[in-house]
Structures are given as structure tokens and as C-alpha cells.
Protein backbone atom coordinates (compact mmCIF):
# COMPACT_ATOMS: atom_id res chain seq x y z
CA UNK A 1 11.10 4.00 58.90
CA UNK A 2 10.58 0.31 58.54
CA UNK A 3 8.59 -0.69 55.97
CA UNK A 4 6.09 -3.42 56.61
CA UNK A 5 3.45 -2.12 53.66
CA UNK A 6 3.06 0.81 51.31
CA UNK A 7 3.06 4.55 52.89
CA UNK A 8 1.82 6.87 49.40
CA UNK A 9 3.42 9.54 51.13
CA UNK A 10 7.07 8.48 51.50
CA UNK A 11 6.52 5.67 48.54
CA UNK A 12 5.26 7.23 45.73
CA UNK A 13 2.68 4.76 43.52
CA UNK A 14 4.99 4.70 40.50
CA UNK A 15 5.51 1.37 38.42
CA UNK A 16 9.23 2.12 38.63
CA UNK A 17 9.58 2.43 42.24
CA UNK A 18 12.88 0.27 43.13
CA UNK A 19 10.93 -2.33 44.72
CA UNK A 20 8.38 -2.80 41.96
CA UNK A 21 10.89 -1.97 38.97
CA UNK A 22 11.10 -4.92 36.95
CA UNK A 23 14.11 -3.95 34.72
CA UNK A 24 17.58 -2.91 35.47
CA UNK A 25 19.73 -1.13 32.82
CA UNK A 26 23.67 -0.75 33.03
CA UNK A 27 24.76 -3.01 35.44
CA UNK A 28 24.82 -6.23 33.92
CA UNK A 29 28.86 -7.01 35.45
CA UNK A 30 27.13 -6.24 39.18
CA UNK A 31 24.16 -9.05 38.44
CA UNK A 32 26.39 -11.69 37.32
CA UNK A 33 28.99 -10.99 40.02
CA UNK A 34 26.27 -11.49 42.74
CA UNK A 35 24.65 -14.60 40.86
CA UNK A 36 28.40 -16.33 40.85
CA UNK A 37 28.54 -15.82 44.58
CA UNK A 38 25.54 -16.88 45.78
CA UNK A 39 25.99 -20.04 43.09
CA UNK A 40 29.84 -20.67 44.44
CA UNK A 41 28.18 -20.76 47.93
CA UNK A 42 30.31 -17.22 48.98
CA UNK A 43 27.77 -14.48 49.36
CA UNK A 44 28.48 -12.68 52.76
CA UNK A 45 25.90 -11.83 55.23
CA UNK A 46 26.25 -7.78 54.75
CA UNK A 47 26.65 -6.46 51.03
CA UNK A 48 27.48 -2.62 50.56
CA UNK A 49 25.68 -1.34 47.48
CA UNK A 50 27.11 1.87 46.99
CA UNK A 51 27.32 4.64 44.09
CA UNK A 52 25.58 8.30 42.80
CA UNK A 53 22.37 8.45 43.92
CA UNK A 54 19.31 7.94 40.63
CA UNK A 55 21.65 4.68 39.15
CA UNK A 56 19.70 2.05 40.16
CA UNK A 57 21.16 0.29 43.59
CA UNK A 58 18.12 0.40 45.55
CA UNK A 59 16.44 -1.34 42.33
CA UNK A 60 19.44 -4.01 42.12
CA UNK A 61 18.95 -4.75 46.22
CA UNK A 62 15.40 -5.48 45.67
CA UNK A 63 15.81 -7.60 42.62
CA UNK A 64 18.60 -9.61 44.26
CA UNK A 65 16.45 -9.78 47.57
CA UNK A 66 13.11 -11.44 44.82
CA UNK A 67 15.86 -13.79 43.34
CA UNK A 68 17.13 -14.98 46.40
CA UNK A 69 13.65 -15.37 48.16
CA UNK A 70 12.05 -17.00 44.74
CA UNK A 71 14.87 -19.55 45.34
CA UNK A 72 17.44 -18.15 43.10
CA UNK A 73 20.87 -20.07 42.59
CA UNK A 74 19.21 -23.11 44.51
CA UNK A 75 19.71 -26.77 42.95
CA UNK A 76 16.34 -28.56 41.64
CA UNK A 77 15.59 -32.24 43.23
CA UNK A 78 16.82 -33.45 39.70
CA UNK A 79 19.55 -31.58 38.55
CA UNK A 80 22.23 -29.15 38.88
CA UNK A 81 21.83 -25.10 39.52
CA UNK A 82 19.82 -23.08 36.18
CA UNK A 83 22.85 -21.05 34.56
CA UNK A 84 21.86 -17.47 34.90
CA UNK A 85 23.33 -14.49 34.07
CA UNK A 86 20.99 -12.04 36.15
CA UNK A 87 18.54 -11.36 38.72
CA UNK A 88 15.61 -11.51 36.58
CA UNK A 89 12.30 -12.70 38.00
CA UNK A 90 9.44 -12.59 35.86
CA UNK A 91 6.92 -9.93 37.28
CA UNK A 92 3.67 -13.02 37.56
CA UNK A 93 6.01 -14.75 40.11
CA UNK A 94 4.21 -14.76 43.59
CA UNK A 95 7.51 -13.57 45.39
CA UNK A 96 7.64 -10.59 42.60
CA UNK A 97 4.41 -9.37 43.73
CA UNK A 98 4.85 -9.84 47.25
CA UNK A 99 8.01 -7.62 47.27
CA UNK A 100 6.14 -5.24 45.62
CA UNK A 101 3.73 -4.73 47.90
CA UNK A 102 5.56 -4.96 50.39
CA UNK A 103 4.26 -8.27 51.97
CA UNK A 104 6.74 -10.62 52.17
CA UNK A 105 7.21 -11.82 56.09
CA UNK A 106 11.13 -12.61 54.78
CA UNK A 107 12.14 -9.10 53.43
CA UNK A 108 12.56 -6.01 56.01
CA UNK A 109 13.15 -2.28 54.28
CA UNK A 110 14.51 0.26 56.19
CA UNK A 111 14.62 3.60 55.25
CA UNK A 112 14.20 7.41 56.77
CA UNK A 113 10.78 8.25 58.00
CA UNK A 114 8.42 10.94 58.09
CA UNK A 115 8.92 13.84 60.04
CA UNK A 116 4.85 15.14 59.98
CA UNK A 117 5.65 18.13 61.78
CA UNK A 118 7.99 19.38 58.83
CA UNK A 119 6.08 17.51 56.17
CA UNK A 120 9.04 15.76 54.48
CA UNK A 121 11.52 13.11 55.47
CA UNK A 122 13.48 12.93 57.88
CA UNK A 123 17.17 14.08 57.40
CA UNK A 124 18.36 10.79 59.05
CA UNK A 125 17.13 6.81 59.88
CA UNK A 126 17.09 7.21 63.73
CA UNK A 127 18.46 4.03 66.02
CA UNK A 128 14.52 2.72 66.72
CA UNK A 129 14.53 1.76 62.88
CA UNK A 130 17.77 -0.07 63.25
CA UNK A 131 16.74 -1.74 66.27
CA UNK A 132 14.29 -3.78 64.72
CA UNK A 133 16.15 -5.67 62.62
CA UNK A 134 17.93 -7.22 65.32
CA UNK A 135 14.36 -8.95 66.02
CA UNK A 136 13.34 -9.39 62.49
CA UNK A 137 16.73 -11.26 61.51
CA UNK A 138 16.35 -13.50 64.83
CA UNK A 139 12.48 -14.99 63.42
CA UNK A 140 12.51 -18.33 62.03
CA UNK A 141 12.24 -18.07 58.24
CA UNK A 142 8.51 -17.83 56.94
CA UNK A 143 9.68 -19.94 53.91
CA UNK A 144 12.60 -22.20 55.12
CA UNK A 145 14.55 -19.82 53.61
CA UNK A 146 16.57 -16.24 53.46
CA UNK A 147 15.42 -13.17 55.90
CA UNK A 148 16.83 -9.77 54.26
CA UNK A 149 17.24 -6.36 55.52
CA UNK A 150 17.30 -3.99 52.38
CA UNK A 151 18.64 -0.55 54.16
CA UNK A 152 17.68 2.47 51.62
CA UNK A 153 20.36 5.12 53.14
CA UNK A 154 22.27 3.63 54.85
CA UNK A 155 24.75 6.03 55.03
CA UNK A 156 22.04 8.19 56.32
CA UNK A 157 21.68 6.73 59.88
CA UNK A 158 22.91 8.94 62.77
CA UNK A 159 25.18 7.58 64.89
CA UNK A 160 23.15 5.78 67.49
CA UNK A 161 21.78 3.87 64.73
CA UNK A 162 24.98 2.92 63.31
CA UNK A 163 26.44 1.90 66.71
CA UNK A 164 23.14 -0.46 66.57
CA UNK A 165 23.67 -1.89 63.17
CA UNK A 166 27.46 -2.76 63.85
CA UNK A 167 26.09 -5.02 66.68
CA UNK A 168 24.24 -6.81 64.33
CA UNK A 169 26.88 -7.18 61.92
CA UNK A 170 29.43 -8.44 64.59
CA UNK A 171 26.87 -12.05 65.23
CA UNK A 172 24.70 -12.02 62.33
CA UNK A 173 22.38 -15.12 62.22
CA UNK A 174 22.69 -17.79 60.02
CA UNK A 175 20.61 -16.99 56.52
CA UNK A 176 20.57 -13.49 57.17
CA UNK A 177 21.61 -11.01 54.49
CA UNK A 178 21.73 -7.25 54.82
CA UNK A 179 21.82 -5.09 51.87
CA UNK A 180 22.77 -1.91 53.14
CA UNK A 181 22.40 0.73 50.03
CA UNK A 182 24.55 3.84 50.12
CA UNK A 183 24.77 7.02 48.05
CA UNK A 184 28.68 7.84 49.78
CA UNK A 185 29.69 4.69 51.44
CA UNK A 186 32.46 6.62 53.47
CA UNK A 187 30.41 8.01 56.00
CA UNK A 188 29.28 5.02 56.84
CA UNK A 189 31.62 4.16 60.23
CA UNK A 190 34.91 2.03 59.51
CA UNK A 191 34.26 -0.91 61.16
CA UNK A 192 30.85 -0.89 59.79
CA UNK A 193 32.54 -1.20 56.19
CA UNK A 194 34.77 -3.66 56.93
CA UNK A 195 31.98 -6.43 57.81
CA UNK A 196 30.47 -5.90 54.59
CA UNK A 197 31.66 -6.72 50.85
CA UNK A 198 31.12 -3.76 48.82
CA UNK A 199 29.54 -3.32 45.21
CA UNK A 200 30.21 -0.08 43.79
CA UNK A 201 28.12 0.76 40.89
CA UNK A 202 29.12 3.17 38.64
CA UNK A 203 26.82 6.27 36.98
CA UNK A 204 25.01 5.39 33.61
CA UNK A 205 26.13 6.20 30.66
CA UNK A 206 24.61 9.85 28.67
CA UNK A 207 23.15 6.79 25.61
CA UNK A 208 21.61 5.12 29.01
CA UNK A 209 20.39 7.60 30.54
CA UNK A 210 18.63 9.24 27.46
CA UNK A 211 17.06 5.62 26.91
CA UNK A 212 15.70 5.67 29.98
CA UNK A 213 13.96 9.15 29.80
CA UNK A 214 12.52 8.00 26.20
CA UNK A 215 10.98 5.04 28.01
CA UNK A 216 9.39 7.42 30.85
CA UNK A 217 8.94 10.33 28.66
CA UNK A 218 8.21 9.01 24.69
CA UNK A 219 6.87 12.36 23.30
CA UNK A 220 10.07 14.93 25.46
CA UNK A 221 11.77 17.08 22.81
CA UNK A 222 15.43 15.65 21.97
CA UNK A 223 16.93 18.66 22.81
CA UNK A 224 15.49 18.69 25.79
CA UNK A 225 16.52 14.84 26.57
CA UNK A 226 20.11 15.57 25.40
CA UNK A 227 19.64 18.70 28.40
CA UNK A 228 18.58 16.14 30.99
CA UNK A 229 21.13 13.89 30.28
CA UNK A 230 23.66 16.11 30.71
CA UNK A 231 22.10 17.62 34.04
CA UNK A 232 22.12 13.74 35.37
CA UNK A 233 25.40 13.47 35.55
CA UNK A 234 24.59 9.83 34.84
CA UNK A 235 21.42 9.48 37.29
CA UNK A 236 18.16 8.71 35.61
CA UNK A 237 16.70 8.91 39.15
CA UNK A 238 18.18 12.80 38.99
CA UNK A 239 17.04 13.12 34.97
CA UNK A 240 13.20 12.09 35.62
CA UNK A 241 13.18 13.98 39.07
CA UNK A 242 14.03 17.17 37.13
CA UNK A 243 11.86 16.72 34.66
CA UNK A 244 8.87 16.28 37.17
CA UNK A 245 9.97 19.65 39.65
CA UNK A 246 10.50 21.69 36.16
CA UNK A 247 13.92 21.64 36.12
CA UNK A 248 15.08 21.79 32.62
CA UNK A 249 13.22 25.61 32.64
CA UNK A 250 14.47 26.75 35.81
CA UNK A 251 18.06 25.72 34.80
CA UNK A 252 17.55 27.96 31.69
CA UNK A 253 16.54 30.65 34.27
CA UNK A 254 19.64 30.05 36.32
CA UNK A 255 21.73 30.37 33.43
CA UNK A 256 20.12 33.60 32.11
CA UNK A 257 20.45 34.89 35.89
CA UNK A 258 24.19 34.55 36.37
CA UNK A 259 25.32 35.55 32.51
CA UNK A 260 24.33 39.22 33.49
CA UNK A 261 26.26 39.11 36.72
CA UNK A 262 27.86 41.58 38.43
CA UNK A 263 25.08 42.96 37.14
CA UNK A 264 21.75 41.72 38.53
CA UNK A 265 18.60 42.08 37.08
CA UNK A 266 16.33 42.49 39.94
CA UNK A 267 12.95 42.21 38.77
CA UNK A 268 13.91 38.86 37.30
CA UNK A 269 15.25 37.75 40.60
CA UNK A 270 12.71 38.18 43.15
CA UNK A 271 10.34 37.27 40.36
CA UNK A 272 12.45 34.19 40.57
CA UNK A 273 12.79 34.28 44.14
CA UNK A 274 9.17 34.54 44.80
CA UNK A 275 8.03 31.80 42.75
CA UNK A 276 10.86 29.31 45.21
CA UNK A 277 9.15 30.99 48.36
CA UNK A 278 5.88 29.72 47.84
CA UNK A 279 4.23 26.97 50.29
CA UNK A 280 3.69 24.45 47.75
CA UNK A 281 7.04 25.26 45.68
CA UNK A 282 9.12 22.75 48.04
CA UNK A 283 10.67 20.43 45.08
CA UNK A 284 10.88 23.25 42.85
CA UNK A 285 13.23 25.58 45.22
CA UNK A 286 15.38 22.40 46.06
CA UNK A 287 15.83 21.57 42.40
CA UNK A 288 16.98 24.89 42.16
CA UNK A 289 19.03 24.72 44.91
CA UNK A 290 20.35 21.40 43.62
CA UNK A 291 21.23 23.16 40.33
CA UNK A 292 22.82 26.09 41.45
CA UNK A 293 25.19 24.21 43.98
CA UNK A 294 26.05 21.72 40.89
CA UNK A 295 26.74 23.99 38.60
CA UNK A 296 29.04 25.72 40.59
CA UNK A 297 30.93 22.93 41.47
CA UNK A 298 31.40 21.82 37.47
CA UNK A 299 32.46 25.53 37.22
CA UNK A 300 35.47 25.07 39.86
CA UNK A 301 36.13 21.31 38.17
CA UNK A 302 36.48 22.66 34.80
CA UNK A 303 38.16 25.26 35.48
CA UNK A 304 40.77 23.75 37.71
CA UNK A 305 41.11 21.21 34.70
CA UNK A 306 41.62 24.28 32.44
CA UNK A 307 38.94 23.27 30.51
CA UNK A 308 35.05 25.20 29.28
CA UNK A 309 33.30 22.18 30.31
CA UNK A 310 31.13 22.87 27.56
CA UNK A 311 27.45 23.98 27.69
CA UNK A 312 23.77 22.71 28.02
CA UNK A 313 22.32 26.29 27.53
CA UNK A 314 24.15 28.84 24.63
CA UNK A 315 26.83 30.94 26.26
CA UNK A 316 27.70 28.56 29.66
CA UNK A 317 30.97 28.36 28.44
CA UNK A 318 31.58 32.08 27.89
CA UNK A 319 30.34 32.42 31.15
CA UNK A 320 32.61 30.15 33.25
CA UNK A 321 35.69 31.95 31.22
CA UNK A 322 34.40 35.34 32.54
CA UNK A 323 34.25 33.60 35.95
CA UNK A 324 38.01 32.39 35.56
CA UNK A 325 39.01 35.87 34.25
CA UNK A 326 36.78 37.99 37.53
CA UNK A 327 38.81 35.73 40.33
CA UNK A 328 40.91 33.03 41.29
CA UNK A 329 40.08 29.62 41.53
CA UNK A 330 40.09 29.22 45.23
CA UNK A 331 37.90 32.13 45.02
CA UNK A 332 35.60 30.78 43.71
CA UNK A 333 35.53 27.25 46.02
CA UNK A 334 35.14 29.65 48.76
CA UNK A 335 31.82 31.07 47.01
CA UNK A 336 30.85 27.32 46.73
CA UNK A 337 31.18 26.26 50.00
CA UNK A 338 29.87 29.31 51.44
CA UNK A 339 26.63 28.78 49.39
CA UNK A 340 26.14 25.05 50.52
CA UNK A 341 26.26 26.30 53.93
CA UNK A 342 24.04 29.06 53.38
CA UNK A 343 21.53 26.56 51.83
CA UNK A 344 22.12 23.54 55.04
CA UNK A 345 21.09 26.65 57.04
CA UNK A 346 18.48 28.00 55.58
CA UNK A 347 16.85 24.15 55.32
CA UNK A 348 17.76 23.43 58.27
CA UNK A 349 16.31 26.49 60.44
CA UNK A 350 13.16 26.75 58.48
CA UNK A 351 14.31 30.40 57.02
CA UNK A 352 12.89 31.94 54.41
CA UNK A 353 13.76 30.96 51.15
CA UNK A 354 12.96 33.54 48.91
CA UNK A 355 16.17 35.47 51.16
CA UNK A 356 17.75 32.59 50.46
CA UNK A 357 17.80 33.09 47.30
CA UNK A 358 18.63 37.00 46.77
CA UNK A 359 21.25 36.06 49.07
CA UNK A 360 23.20 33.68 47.22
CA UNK A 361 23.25 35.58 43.79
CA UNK A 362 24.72 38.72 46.12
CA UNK A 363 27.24 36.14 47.23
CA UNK A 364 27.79 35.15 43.37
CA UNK A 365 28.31 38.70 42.07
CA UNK A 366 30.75 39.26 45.24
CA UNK A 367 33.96 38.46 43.87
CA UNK A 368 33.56 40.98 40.25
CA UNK A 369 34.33 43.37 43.04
């Protein structure tokens, strides 16, 4: 989808919103290595923005796209370049509020669209998107000045699209700059990556990320913020979109689930399994989804480390030892990687998630024989 002004749909009205987010926390050594290139005249025309999804590279891309188009790291008539050490741009400035609103003729945002016959968006940015931006980048400047692509996913476009986007990369126009943000910049293709210099950020730290929640969430519990800290695994994007879908209490279900295994209780399950099923339970059964498929995968880290990983809910720990003690490790990666499967499947073929879900806890209690 290319974004030309504010879908509430796809964009949800929130303050915070990358584009509109006036504040950037933990990546103060990516800001002042972007300011020295653009002030030592050696930004490139493509920029890679890569790392974890929920730390904050989307927001970085749109605050370096403001600074650039408010003029950033240009010389006054009567002096030498303002030293700065970041991106800021005060929130009054007419460029600030253009971006935000998405108005400004020099800025282009692509991202994946809206599939309306599924109701949710798309699993890929399809080559019609990428097309575009040949003709946007080829416009004269409205302001005399930059014309930016901001690509949100790009590691997301099918391959059509990135066959389309490399031919743009091999001639880019003069004062063009794509900043092409990606959640796992190696699937994006190889000679894609190597016309662009690449910025990896790296996932908050637990002090940051609890911060952040405080400032979204003043009156949460601290036990509960020290939970969704831990769940992040360094994403406040991941921490606050928990929160919202109920996560914190259906990880506590989760846990209380698979401590009882081999045994199940059943009741509790398709009570479980019901309340994922219903039509307006999408986020929730994802989340859940999400949480399973994570949790399993810090059980076959840990315990290929040899260590308990330690515990957000009382008895975790016990719990991954009994899982060491029921089967070997590969064992359990085989359990893993059959449930993420199981779950592409299900999502992908529309099935019915409430099997889905029975389903994967028989596949959990499998291996206690």
C-alpha cells in the first residue's frame, strides 16, 4: 500500500504511531551516526534499517526523513552547519506535521495493504506498490529538496516486487533516498543488500522497555510491567501490543495449560480454545499463538544452553526441566517446528482455530509418550 494520507484501518490514530512519534528512546549511537553522514556529505541513496520488530526503526526512518526534509545538516546563508547530535524536530515545525499526516508531496511510505476480503493485511507488499516509486523518485522536488521512500517491510515484498525495487536501486536519481525498514534483513535478495548501507538496531534494554510501558501505561501493576518486559524480548512495540490483545492473562493461561501436561485438562482447554475461535477474537488467538511459538523456542534455547531460563509465571522453570527430563532436545525442535507449521496452515487456509488449538497441546503432550 502506498501511503498518500491516513487509512484508520491499517494506521491506527495513536499519538505514537512511527510517523507521528516525536521521541525515540535507545538508539542515540544510530542518530548521531546518520547526522555525521549526511553532515560529511556521505549518506547513500538506499539505507537498510533493520532489527526485532517493536524497537523503534520505522520511528527512526520517519524522524530522519522530517530532519532531512526540515533541512537538517544544511549550512545557513551565514554560517557553518548547527552541531547536532540527533534527529530531533520540534513537533510545531510545519514539516513535523506534514509527515504526520501524511501530506508531504516529498515523502512516499510504502507498506502492505489491505486485503478486504480477509479483513487484515496483506501477508506481503505486492510489485504495484513498488512500482510507484519509480515515478515518485523521478518528480522534481516540491521543495528544492530531498524525495524519500520510507518502505515499512521491506523484507516483506514478494519477489516481483523486489525484482522492481532492485531496478530502482541500480540508477537511483539524484536526491533520492530510500529507507527501506526490515524486521530480518536476510530475506531481503542479495543484490538488493548490497546497494544499500545497513543500520542494524539492536532490541531495548528490560530498564527501556519498562520506561516505555510506564509512559503508555502510568497506573499498570509493577509486577505486571516487570511480566511485559520480559515477554518483549526487548520490543516495546511487542510489550504495549500484548498489553492491548490481553496478553499478560492469556500467558498465565498458557503456562497453567502446559504445567499439567501429559495430562490435559480438557474443560480448561476448549474453554480456552473457544474463547480464540470467536469472530472478533483475531488479535487475541494470534497473541496466543505468538506466545506459545515463543515460549517454546526459549524452552529449546535454554535448554540447549543447559540453563532454566528462569520464569515470568511461578513454576516455568520446573516446567522446562520436566520438558528436558520427558525427551531429547531435538525432540523437542521437532515439536516446535511442527507447531509453526501447523499455525502458517491453519492462517493461511482459513481453518478453524479453535482445532488449532486442541491440536497443538495434543502435539505438546506427544513426546511424555
Amino acid at each position: 500500500m502506498v501511503s498518500g494520507r491516513m487509512n484508520d484501518t491499517e494506521d491506527h490514530v495513536d499519538a505514537l504511531a512511527p510517523r507521528r512519534n516525536p521521541g525515540l528512546v535507545g538508539h542515540a549511537a544510530a542518530e548521531r551516526m546518520l547526522v555525521d553522514t549526511q553532515r560529511t556529505g556521505r549518506l547513500p541513496h538506499a539505507i537498510i534499517i533493520g532489527g526485532p520488530r517493536g524497537i523503534g526503526k520505522a520511528t527512526l526512518a520517519f524522524r530522519f526523513a522530517r530532519w532531512l526534509l526540515a533541512g537538517g545538516g544544511q549550512a545557513s546563508l551565514f554560517g557553518d552547519m548547527p552541531v547536532v547530535q540527533d534527529l530531533h524536530l520540534d513537533p510545531g515545525n510545519p514539516v513535523y506535521r506534514r509527515v504526520a499526516a501524511s501530506g508531504h508531496a516529498d515523502l512516499m511510505t510504502v507498506e502492505r495493504g489491505w486485503d478486504k476480503a480477509r479483513k487484515r493485511l496483506r501477508g506481503e507488499i505486492v510489485v504495484e506498490d513498488i512500482r510507484e516509486i519509480s515515478h515518485f523518485l523521478h518528480l522534481t522536488s516540491a521543495e528544492g529538496g530531498w524525495r524519500i521512500v520510507v518502505i515499512d517491510g521491506a523484507d516483506e515484498m514478494n519477489r516481483n516486487g523486489a525484482n522492481a525495487l532492485l531496478k530502482i536501486l541500480e540508477e537511483p536519481p539524484h536526491g533520492a533516498l530510500l529507507l527501506l525498514v526490515c524486521h530480518a534483513p536476510g530475506r531481503l535478495l542479495p543484490t538488493i543488500r548490497s546497494r544499500c548501507r545497513r543500520l542494524i538496531l539492536q532490541p531495548l534494554a528490560q530498564d527501556e522497555v519498562r520506561s516505555l510501558i510506564l509512559a503508555h501505561e502510568p497506573a499498570m501493576a509493577e509486577v505486571d510491567v516487570v511480566a511485559l518486559a520480559e515477554l518483549s524480548g526487548g520490543s516495546i512495540g511487542r510489550a504495549l501490543d500484548l498489553y492491548s490483545a490481553g496478553g499478560l492473562e492469556l500467558y498465565r493461561v498458557l503456562i497453567g495449560l502446559l504445567t499439567q501436561l501429559p495430562r490435559m485438562d480438557v474443560p480448561a482447554l476448549h474453554q480456552l480454545a473457544d474463547r480464540l475461535a470467536k469472530t472478533d477474537a483475531h488479535d487475541a488467538y494470534h497473541t496466543f499463538v505468538d506466545l506459545l511459538l515463543n515460549w517454546l523456542e526459549h524452552v529449546v534455547t535454554t535448554l540447549a544452553a543447559g540453563d532454566d531460563g528462569g520464569e515470568i509465571v511461578p513454576g516455568e522453570a520446573a516446567l522446562r526441566r520436566r520438558l528436558a527430563e520427558t525427551a531429547r532436545l531435538d525432540r523437542w525442535v521437532d515439536v516446535w517446528d511442527n507447531l509453526r507449521d501447523g499455525f502458517a496452515r491453519a492462517d493461511d487456509l482459513i481453518l478453524d482455530r479453535k482445532q488449532a488449538v486442541i491440536e497443538a497441546f495434543m502435539a505438546l503432550a506427544a513426546p511424555f509418550g
